[in-house]
Protein backbone atom coordinates (compact mmCIF):
# COMPACT_ATOMS: atom_id res chain seq x y z
CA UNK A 1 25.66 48.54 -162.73
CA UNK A 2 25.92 50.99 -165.46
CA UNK A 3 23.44 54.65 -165.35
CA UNK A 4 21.47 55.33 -167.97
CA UNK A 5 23.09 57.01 -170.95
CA UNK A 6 22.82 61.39 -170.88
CA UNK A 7 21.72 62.43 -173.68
CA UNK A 8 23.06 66.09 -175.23
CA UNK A 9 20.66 68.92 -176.27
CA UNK A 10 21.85 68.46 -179.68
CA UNK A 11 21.50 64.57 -179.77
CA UNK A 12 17.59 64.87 -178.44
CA UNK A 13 17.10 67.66 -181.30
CA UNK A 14 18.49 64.98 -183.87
CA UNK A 15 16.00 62.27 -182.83
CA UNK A 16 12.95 64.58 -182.73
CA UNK A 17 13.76 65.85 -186.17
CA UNK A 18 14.29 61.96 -187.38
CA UNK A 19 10.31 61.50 -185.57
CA UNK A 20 9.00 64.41 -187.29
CA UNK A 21 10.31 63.73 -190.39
CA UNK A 22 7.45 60.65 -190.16
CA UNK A 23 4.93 62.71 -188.13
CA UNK A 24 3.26 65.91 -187.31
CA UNK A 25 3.20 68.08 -184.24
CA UNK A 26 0.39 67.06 -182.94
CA UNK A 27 1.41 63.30 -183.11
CA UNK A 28 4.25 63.91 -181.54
CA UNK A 29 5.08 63.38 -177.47
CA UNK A 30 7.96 63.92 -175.20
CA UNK A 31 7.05 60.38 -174.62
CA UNK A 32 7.80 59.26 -178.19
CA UNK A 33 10.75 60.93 -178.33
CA UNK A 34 12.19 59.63 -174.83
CA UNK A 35 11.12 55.98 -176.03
CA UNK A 36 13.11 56.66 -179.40
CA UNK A 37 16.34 57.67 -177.23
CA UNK A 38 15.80 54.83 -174.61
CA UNK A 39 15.22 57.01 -171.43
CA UNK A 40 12.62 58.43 -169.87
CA UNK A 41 10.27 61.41 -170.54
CA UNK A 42 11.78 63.32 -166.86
CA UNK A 43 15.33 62.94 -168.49
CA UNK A 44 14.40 64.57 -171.39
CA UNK A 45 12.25 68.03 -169.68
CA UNK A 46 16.29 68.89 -168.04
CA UNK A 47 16.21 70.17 -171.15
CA UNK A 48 13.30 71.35 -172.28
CA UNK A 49 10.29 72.67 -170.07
CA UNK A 50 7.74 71.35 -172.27
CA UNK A 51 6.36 70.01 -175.72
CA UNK A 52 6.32 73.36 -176.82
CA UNK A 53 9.79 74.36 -175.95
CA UNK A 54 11.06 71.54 -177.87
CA UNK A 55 9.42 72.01 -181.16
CA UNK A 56 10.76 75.52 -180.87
CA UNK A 57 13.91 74.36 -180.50
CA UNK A 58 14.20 71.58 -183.18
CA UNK A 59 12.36 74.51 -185.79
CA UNK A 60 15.35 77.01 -184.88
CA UNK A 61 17.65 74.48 -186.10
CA UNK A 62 16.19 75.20 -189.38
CA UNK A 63 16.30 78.47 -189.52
CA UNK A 64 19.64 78.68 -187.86
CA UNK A 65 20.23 76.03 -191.34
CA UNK A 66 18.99 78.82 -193.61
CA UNK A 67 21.08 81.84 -192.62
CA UNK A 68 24.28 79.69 -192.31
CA UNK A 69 26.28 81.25 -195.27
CA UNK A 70 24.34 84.34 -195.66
CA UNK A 71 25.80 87.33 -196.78
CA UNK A 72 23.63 90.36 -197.74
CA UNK A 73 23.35 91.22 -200.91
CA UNK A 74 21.93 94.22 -202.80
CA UNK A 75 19.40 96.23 -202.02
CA UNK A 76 16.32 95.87 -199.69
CA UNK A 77 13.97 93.96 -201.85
CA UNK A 78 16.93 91.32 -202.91
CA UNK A 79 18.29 90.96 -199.25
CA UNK A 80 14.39 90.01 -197.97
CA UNK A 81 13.41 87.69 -201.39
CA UNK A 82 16.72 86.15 -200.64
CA UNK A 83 16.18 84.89 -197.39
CA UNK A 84 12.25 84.06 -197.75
CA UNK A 85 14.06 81.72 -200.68
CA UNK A 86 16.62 80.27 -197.47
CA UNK A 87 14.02 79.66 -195.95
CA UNK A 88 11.87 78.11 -198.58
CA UNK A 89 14.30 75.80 -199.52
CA UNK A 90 15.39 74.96 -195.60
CA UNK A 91 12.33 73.91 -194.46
CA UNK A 92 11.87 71.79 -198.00
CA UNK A 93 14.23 69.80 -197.15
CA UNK A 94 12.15 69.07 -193.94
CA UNK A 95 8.30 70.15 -194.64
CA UNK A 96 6.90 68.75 -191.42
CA UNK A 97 8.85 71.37 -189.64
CA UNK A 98 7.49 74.37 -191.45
CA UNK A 99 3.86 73.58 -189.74
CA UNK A 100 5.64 73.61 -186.73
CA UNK A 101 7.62 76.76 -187.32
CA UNK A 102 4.34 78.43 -188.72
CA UNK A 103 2.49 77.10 -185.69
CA UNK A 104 4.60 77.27 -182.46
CA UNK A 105 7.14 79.63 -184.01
CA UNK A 106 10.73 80.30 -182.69
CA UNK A 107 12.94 81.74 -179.86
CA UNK A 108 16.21 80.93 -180.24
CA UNK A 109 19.59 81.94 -182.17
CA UNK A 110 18.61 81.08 -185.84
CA UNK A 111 15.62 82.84 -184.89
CA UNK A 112 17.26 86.34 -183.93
CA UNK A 113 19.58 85.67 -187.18
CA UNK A 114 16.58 86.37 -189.54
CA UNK A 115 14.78 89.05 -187.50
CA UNK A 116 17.72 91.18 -187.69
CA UNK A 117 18.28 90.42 -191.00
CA UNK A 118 14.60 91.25 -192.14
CA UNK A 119 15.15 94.23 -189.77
CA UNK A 120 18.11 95.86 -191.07
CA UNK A 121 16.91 95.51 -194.47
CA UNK A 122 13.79 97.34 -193.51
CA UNK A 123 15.72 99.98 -192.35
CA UNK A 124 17.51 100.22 -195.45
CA UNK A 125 14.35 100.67 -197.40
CA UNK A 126 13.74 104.44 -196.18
CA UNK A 127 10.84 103.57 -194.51
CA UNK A 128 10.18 105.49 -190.85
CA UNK A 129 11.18 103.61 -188.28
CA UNK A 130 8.13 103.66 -186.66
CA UNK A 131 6.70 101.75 -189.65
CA UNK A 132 9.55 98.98 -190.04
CA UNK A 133 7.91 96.57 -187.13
CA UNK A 134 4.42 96.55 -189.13
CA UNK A 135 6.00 96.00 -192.29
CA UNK A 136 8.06 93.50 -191.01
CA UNK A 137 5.44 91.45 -189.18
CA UNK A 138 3.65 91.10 -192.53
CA UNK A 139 6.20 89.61 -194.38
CA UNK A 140 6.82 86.91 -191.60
CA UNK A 141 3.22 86.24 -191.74
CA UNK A 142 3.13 85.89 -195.52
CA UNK A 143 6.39 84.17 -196.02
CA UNK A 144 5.73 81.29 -192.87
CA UNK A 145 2.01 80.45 -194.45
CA UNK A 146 3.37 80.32 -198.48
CA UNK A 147 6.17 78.30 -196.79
CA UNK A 148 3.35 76.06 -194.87
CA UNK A 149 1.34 75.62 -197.28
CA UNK A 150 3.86 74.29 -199.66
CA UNK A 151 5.23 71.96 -197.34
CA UNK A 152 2.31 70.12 -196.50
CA UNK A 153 1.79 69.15 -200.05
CA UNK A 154 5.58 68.31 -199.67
CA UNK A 155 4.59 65.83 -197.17
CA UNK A 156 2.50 63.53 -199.46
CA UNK A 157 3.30 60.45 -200.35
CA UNK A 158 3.10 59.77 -204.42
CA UNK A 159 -0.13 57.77 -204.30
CA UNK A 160 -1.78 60.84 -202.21
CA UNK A 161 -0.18 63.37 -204.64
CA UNK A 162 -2.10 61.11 -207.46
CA UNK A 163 -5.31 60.79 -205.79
CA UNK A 164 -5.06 64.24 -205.05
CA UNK A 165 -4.58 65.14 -208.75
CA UNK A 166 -7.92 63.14 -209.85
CA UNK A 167 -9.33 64.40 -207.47
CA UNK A 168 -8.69 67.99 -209.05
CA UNK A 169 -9.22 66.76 -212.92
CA UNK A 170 -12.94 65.11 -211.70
CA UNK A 171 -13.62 68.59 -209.67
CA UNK A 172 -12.26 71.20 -212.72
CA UNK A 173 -12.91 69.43 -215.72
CA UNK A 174 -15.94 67.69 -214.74
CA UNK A 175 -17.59 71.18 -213.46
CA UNK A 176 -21.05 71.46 -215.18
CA UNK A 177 -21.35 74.72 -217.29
CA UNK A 178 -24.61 75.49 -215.65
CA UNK A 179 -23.71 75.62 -211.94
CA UNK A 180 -20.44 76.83 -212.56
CA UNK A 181 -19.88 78.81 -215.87
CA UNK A 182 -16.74 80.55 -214.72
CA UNK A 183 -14.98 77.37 -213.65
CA UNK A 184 -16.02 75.86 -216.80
CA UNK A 185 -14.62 78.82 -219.29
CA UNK A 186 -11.32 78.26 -217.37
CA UNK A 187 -11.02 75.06 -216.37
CA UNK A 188 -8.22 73.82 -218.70
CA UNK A 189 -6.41 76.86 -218.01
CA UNK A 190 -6.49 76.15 -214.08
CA UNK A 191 -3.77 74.73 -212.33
CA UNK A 192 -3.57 72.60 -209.37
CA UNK A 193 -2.11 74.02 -205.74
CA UNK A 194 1.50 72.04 -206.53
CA UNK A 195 2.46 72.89 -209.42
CA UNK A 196 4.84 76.37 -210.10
CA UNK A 197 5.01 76.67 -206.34
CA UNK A 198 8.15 78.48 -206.37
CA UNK A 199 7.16 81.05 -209.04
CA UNK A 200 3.87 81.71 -207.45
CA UNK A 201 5.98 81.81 -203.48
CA UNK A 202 8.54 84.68 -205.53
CA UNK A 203 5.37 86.81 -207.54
CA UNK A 204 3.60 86.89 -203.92
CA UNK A 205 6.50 88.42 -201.94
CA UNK A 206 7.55 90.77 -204.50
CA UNK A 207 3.88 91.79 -204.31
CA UNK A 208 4.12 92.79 -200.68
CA UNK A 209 7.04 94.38 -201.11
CA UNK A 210 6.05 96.55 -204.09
CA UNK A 211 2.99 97.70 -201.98
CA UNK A 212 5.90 98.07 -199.13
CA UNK A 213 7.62 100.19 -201.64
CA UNK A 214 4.39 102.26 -202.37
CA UNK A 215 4.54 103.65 -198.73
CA UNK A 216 7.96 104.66 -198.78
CA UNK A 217 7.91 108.49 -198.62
């Protein structure tokens, strides 16, 4: 009689991408995932302690995904807009992953990649040292929720996207001038949350790091 198949690290990763890819984080269970490979959940916690752990790991991927290929480039302000744009387009290519990164965020190797990337970069600016982990906190903050917040409309399906839209034109256009003169006067000019997301993602970060720039003695 045959054992039961081992699975690698990198082949459980796979699968719990593939579930994600059709779920959230909070849907998904080491359970799912073990019943997906054909094994059981006690298999499956050799190589990870938890739920946690795991999410961690499979969100690393992606950022290990965006840095592959890097090579710095020009001064401060390119080198960071040029990886928050890596790592835009990284997790678009997987959206449910970018609540998960935002969320449970990441401990591993692609991990360290863009911290010392981000770092250095700092560094480079002629900011103090003392001020480069405050600065650099901020932009991971701002760059993880533009990059969450433009996945989950990623994750919509075309009839949600449509409803959604209505939904918007009944809510703008429809405003009455009386409750809401302001949203009236601009309401053709208004735009809904999807559209222009990367030109909105690049005017926010080069905000942050003009007022960055602004503290530079």
């Amino acid at each position: 009689m045959t054992g039961r198949r081992r699975w690698s690290t990198e082949e459980i990763l796979d699968t719990a991408a593939e579930l994600l890819r059709t779920s959230d984080a909070d849907s998904f269970s080491v359970r799912k995932l073990a019943a997906a490979l054909g094994t059981d959940s006690s298999s499956l916690y050799r190589h990870f302690r938890n739920k946690t752990e795991l999410l961690r790991a499979v969100a690393d991927r992606i950022l290990l995904t965006a840095m592959d290929g890097y090579r710095p480039e020009g001064d401060w302000k390119q080198r960071v807009t040029t990886l928050a744009l890596r790592l835009r387009e990284a997790f678009g290519e997987q959206p449910q992953l970018a609540g998960v990164w935002g969320r449970f965020g990441s401990g591993g190797t692609g991990s360290r990649l863009v911290m010392e990337e981000l770092l250095q970069a700092l560094r480079t600016s002629g900011l103090p040292d003392e001020e480069v982990p405050a600065r650099y906190h901020r932009i991971v903050i701002l760059v993880a929720a533009l990059i969450a917040s433009e996945a989950g409309i990623g994750t919509l399906t075309p009839k949600e996207y449509e409803q959604g839209m209505e939904q918007f034109r009944v809510a703008v256009l429809g405003a009455d001038p009386e409750h809401f003169p302001a949203l009236s006067h601009f309401a053709r000019d208004i735009r809904p949350l999807g559209v222009d997301r990367r030109a909105a993602f690049e005017e926010i970060l080069a905000a942050q790091l003009a007022h960055i720039e602004a503290q530079i003695p």
